[in-house]
PDB file of N, CA and C in Angstrom:
ATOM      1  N   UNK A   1      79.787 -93.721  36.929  1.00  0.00           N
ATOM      2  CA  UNK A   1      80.850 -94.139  36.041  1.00  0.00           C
ATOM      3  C   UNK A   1      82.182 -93.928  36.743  1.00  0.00           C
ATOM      4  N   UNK A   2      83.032 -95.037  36.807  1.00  0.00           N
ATOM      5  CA  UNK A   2      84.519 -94.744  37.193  1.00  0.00           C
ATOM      6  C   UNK A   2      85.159 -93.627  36.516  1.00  0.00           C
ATOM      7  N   UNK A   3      86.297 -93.349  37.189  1.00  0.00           N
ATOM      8  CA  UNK A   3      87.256 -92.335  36.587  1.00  0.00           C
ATOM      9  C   UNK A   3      87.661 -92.631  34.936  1.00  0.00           C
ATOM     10  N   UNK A   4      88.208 -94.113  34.732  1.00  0.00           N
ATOM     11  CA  UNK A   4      88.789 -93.978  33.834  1.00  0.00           C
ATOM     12  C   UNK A   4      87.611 -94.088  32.406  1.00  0.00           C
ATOM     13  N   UNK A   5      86.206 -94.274  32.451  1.00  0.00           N
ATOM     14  CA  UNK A   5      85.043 -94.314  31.691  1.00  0.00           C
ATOM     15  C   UNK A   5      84.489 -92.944  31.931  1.00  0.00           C
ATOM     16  N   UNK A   6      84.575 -92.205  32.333  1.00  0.00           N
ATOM     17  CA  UNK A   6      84.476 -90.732  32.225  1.00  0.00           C
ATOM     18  C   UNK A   6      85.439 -89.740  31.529  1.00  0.00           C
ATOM     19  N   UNK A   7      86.966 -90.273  31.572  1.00  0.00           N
ATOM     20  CA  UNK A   7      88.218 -89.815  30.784  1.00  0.00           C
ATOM     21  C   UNK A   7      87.792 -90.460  29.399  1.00  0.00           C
ATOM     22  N   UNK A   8      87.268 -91.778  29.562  1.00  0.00           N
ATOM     23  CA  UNK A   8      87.200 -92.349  28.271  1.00  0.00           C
ATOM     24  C   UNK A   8      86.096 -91.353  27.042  1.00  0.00           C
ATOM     25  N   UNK A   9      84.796 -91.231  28.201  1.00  0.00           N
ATOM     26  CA  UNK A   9      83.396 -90.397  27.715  1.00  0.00           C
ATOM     27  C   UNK A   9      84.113 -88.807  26.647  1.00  0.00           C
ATOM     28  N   UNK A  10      84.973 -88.536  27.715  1.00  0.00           N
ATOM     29  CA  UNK A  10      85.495 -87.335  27.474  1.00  0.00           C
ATOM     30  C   UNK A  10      86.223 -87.332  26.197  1.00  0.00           C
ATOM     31  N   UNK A  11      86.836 -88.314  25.940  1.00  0.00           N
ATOM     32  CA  UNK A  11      87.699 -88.209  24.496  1.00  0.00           C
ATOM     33  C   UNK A  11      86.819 -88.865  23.683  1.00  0.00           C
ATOM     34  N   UNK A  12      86.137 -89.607  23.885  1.00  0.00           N
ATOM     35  CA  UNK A  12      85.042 -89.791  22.806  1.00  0.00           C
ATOM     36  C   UNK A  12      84.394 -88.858  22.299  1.00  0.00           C
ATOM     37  N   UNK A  13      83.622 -88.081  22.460  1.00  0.00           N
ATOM     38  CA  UNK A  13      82.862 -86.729  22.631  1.00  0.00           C
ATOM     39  C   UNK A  13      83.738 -85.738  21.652  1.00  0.00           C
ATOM     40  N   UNK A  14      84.857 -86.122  21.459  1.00  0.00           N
ATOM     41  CA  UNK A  14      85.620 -84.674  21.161  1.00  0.00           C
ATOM     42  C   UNK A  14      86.770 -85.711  19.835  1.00  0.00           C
ATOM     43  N   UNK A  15      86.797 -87.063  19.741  1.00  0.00           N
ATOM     44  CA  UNK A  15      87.539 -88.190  18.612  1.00  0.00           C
ATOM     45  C   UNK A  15      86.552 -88.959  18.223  1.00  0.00           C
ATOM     46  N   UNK A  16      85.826 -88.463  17.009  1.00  0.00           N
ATOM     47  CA  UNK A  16      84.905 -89.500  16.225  1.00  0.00           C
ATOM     48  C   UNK A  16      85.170 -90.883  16.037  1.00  0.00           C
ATOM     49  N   UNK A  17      86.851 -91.078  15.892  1.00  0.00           N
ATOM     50  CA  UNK A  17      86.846 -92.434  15.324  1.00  0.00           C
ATOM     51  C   UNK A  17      87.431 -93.541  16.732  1.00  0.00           C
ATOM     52  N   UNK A  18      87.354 -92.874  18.090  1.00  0.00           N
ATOM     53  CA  UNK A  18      87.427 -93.254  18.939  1.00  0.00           C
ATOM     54  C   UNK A  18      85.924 -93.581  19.667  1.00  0.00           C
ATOM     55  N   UNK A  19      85.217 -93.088  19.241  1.00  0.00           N
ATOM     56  CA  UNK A  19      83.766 -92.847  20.045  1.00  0.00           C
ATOM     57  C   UNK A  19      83.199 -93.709  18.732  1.00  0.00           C
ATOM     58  N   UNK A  20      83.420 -93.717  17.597  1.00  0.00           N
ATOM     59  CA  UNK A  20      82.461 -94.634  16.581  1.00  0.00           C
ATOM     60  C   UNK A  20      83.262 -96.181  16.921  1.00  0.00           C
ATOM     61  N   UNK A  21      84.597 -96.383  16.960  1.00  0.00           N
ATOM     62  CA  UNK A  21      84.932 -97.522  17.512  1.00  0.00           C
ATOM     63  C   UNK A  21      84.245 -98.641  18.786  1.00  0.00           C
ATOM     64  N   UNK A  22      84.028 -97.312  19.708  1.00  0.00           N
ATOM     65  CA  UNK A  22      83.349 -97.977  20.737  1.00  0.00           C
ATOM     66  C   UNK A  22      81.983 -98.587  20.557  1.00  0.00           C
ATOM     67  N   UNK A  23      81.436 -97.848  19.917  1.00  0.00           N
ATOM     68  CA  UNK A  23      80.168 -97.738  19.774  1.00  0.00           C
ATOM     69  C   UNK A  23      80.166 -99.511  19.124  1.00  0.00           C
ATOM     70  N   UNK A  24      80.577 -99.148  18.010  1.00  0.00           N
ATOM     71  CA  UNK A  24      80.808-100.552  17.315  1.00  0.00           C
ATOM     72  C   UNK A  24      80.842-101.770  18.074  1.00  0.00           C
ATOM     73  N   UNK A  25      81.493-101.858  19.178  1.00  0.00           N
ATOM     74  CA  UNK A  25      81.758-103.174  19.828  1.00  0.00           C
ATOM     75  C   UNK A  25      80.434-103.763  20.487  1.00  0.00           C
ATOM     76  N   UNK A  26      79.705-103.335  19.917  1.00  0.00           N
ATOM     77  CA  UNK A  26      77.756-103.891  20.252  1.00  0.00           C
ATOM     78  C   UNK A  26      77.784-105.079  19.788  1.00  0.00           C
ATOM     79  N   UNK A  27      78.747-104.758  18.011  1.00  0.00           N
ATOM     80  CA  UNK A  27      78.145-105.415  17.549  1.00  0.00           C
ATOM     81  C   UNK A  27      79.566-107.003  17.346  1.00  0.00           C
ATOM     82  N   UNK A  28      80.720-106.641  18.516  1.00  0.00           N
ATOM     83  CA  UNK A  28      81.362-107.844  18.503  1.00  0.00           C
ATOM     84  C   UNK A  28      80.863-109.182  18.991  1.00  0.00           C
ATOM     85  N   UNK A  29      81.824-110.371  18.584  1.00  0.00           N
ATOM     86  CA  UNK A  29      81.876-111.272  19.371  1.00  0.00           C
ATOM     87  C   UNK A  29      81.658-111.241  21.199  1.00  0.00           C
ATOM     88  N   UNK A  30      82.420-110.695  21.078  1.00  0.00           N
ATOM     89  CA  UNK A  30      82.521-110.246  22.746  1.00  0.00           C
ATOM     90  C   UNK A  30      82.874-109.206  22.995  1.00  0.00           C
ATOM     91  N   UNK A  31      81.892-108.228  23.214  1.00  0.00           N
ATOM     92  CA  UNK A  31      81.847-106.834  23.345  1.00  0.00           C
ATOM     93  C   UNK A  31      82.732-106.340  24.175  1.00  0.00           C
ATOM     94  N   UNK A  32      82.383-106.739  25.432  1.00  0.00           N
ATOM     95  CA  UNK A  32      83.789-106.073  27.030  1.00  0.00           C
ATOM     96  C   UNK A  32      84.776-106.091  26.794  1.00  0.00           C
ATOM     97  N   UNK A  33      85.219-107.463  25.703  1.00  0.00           N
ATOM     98  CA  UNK A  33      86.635-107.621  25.678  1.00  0.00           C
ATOM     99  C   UNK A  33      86.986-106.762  24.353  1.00  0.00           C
ATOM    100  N   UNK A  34      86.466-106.747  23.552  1.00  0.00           N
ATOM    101  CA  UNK A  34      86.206-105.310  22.366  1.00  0.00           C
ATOM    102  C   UNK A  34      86.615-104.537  22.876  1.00  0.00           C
ATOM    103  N   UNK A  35      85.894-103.849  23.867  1.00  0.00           N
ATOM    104  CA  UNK A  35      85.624-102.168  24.393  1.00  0.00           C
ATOM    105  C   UNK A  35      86.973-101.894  24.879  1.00  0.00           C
ATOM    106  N   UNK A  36      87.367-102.841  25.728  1.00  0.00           N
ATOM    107  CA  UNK A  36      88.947-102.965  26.702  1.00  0.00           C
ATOM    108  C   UNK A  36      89.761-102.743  25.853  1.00  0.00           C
ATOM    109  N   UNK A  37      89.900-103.710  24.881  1.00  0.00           N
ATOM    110  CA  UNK A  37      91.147-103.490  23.717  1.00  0.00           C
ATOM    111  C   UNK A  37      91.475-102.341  23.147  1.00  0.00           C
ATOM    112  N   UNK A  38      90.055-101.649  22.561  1.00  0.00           N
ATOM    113  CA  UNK A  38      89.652-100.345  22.316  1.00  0.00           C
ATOM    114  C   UNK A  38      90.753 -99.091  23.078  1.00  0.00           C
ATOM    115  N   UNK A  39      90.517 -99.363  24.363  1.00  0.00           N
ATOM    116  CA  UNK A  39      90.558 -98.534  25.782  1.00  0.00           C
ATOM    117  C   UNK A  39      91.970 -98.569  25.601  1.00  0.00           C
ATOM    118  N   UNK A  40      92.536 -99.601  25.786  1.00  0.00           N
ATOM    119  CA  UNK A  40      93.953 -99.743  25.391  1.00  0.00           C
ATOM    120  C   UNK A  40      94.913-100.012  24.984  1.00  0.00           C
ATOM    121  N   UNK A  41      94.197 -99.331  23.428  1.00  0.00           N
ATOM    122  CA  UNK A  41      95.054 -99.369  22.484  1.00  0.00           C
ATOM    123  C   UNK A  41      95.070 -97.011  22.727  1.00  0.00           C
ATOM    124  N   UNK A  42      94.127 -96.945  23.269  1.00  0.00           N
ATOM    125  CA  UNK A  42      94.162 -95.161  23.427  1.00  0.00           C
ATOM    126  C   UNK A  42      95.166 -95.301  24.640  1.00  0.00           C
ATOM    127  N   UNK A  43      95.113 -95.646  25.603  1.00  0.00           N
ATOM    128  CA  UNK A  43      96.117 -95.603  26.687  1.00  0.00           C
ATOM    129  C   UNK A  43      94.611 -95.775  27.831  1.00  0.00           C
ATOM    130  N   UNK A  44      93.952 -96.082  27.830  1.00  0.00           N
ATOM    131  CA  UNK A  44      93.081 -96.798  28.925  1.00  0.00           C
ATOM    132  C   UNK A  44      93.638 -97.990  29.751  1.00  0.00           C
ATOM    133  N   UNK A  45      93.535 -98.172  30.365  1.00  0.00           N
ATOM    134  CA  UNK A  45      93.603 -99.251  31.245  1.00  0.00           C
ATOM    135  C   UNK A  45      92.288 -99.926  32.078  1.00  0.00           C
ATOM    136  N   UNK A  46      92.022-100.610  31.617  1.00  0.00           N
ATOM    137  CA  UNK A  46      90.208-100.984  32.061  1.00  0.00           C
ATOM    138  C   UNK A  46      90.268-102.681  31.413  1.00  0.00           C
ATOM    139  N   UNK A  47      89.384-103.577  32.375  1.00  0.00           N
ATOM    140  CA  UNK A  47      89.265-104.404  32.048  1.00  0.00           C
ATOM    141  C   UNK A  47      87.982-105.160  32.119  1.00  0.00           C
ATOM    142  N   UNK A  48      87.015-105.611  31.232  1.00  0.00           N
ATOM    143  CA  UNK A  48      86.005-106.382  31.434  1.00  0.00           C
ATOM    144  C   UNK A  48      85.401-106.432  33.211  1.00  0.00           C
ATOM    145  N   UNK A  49      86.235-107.155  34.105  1.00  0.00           N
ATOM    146  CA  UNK A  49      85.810-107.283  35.528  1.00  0.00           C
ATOM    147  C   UNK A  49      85.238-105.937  36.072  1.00  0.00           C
ATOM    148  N   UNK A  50      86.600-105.042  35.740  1.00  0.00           N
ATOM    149  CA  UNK A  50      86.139-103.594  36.178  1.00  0.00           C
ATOM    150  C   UNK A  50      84.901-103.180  36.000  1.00  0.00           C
ATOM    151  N   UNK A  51      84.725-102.910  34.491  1.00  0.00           N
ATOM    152  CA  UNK A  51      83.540-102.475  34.337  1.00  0.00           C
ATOM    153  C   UNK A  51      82.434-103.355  34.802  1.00  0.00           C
ATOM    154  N   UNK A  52      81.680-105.049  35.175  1.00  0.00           N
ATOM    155  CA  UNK A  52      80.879-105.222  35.454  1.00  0.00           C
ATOM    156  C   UNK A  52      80.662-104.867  37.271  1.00  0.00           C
ATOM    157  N   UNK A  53      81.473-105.021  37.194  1.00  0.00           N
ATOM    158  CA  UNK A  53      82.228-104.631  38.933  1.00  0.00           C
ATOM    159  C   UNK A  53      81.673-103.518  39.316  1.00  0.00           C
ATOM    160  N   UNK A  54      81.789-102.413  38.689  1.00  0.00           N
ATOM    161  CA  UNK A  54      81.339-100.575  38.564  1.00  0.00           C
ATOM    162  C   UNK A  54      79.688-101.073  39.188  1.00  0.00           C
ATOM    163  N   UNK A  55      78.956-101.853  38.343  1.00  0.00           N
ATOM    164  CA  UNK A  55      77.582-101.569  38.752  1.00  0.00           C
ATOM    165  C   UNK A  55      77.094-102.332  39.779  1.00  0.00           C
ATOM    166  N   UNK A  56      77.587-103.620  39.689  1.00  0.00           N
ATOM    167  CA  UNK A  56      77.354-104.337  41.082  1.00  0.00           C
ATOM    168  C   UNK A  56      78.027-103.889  42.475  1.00  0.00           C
ATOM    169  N   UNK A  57      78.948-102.892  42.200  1.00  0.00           N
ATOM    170  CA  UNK A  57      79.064-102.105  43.786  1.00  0.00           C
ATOM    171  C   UNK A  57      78.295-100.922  44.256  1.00  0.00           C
ATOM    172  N   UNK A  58      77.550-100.573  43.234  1.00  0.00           N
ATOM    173  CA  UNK A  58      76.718 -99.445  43.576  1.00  0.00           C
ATOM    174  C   UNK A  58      75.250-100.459  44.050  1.00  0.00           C
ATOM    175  N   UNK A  59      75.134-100.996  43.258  1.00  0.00           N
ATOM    176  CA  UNK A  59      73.806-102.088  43.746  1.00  0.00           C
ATOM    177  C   UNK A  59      74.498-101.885  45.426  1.00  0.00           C
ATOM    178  N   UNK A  60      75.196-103.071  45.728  1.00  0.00           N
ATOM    179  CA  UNK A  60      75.738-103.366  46.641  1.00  0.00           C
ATOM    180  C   UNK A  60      75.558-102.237  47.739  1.00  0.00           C
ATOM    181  N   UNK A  61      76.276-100.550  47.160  1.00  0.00           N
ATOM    182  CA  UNK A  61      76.390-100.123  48.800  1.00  0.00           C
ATOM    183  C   UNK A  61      74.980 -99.585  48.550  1.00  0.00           C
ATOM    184  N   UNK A  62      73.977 -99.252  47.765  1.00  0.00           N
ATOM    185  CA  UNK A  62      72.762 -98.945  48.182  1.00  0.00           C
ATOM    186  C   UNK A  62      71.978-100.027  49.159  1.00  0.00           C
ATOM    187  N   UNK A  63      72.256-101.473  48.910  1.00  0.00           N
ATOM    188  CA  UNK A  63      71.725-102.412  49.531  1.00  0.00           C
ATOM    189  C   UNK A  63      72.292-102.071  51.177  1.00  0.00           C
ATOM    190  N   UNK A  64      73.382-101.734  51.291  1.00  0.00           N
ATOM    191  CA  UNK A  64      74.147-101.545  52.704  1.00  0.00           C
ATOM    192  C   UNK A  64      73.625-100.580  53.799  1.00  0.00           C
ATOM    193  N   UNK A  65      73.008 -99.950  52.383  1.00  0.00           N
ATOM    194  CA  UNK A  65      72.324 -98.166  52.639  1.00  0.00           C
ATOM    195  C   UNK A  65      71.402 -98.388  53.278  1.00  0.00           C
ATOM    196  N   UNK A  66      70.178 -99.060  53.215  1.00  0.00           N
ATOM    197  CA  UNK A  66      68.977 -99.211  53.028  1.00  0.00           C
ATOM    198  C   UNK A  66      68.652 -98.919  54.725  1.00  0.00           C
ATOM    199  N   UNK A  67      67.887 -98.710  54.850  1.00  0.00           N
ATOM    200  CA  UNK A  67      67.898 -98.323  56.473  1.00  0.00           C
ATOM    201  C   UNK A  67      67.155 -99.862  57.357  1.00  0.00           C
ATOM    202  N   UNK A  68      67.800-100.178  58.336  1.00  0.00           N
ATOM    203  CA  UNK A  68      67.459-101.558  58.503  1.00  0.00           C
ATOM    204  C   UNK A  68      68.212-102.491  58.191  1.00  0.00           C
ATOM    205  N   UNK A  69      68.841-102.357  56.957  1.00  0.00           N
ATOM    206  CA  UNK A  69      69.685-103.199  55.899  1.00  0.00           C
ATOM    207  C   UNK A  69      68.420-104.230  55.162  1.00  0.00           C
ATOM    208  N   UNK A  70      68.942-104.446  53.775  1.00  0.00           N
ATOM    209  CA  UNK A  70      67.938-105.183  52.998  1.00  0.00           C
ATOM    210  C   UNK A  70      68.359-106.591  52.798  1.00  0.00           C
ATOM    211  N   UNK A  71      68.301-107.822  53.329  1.00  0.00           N
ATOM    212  CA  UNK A  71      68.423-108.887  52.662  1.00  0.00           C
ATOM    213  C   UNK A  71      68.329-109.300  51.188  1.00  0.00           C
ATOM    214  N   UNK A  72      67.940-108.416  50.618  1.00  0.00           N
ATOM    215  CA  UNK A  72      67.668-109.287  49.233  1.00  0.00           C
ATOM    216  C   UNK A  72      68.083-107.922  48.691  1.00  0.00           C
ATOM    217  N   UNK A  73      69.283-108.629  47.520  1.00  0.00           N
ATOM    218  CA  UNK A  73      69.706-107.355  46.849  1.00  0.00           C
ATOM    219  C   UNK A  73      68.668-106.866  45.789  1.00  0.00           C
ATOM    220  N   UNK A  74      68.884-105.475  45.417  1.00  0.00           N
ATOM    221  CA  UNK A  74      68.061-105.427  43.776  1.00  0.00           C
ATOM    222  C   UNK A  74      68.217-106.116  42.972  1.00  0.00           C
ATOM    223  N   UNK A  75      67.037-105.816  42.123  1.00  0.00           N
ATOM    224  CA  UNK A  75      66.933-107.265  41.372  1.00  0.00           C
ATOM    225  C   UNK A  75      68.094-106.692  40.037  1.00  0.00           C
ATOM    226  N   UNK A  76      67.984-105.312  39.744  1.00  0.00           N
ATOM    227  CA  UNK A  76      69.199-105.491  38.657  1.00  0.00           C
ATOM    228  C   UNK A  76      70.219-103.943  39.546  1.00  0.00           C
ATOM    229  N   UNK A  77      70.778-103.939  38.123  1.00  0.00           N
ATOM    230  CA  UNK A  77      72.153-102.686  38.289  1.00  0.00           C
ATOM    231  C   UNK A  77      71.975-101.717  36.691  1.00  0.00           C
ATOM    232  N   UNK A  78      72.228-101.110  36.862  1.00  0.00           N
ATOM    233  CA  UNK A  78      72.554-100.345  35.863  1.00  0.00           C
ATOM    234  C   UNK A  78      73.959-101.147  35.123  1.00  0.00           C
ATOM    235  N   UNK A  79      73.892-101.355  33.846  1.00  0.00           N
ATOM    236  CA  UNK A  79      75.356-101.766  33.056  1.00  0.00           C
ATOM    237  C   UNK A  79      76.064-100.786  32.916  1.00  0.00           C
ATOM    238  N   UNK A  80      77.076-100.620  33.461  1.00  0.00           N
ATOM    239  CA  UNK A  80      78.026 -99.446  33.146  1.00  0.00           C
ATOM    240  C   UNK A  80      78.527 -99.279  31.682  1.00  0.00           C
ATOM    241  N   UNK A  81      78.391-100.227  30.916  1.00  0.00           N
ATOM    242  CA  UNK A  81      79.026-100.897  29.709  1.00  0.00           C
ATOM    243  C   UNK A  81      78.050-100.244  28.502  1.00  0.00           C
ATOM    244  N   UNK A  82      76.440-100.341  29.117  1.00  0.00           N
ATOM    245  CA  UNK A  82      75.712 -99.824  28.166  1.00  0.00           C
ATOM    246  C   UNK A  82      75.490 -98.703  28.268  1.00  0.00           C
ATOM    247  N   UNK A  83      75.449 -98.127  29.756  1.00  0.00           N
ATOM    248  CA  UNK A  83      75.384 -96.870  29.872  1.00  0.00           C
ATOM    249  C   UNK A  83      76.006 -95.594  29.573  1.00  0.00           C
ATOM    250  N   UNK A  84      77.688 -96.403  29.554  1.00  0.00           N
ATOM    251  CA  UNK A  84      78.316 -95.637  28.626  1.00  0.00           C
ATOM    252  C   UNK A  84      78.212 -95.004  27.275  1.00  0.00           C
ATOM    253  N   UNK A  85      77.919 -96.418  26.628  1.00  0.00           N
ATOM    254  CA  UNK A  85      77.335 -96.605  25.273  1.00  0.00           C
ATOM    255  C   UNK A  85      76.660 -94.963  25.045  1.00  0.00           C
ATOM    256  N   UNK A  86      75.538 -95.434  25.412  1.00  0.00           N
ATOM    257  CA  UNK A  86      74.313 -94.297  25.810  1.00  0.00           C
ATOM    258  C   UNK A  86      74.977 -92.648  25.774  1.00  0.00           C
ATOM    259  N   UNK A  87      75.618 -92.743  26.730  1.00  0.00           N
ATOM    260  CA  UNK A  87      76.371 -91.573  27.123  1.00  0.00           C
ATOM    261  C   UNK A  87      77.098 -91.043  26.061  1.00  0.00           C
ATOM    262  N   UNK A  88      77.377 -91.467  25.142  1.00  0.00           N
ATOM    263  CA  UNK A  88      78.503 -91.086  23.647  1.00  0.00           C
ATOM    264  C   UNK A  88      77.518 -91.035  22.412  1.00  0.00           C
ATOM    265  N   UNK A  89      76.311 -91.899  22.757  1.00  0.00           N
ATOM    266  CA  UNK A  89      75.901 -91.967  21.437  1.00  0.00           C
ATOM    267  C   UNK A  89      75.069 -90.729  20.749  1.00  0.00           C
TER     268      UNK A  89
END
């Protein structure tokens, strides 16, 4: 998890109606852009890209990792978006 989704984890955990807000945005139109608004309207700064971004660079440098190097990336990533979720609930 980035810095600012770990600051976020952190005040969730400890502001019910900040952490039940989030939670909620499962069930928006468009969740990322939910969650963001969410983020900063607290003083977050985070945007949709970011967060899908978070998991496809860890894919990424494990793929870099791989000894040999791997042509074919993994087939998924962890969602930072849900994992968060997870993380509060």
């Amino acid at each position: 998890m980035n810095d600012i989704l770990l600051s976020m984890r952190k005040l969730a955990l400890t502001d019910s109606a900040f952490r039940q807000a989030l939670l909620d945005t499962r069930n928006a139109d468009d969740p990322l852009d939910r969650f963001c608004r969410i983020a900063g309207e607290y003083g977050f700064s985070l945007t949709p890209g970011e967060i899908l971004s978070d998991g496809e660079e860890l894919s990424s440098n494990q793929t870099k990792s791989t000894n040999g190097g791997n042509p074919m990336p993994y087939d998924c990533f962890d969602d930072p978006y849900e994992m968060f979720l997870i993380s509060i609930s």
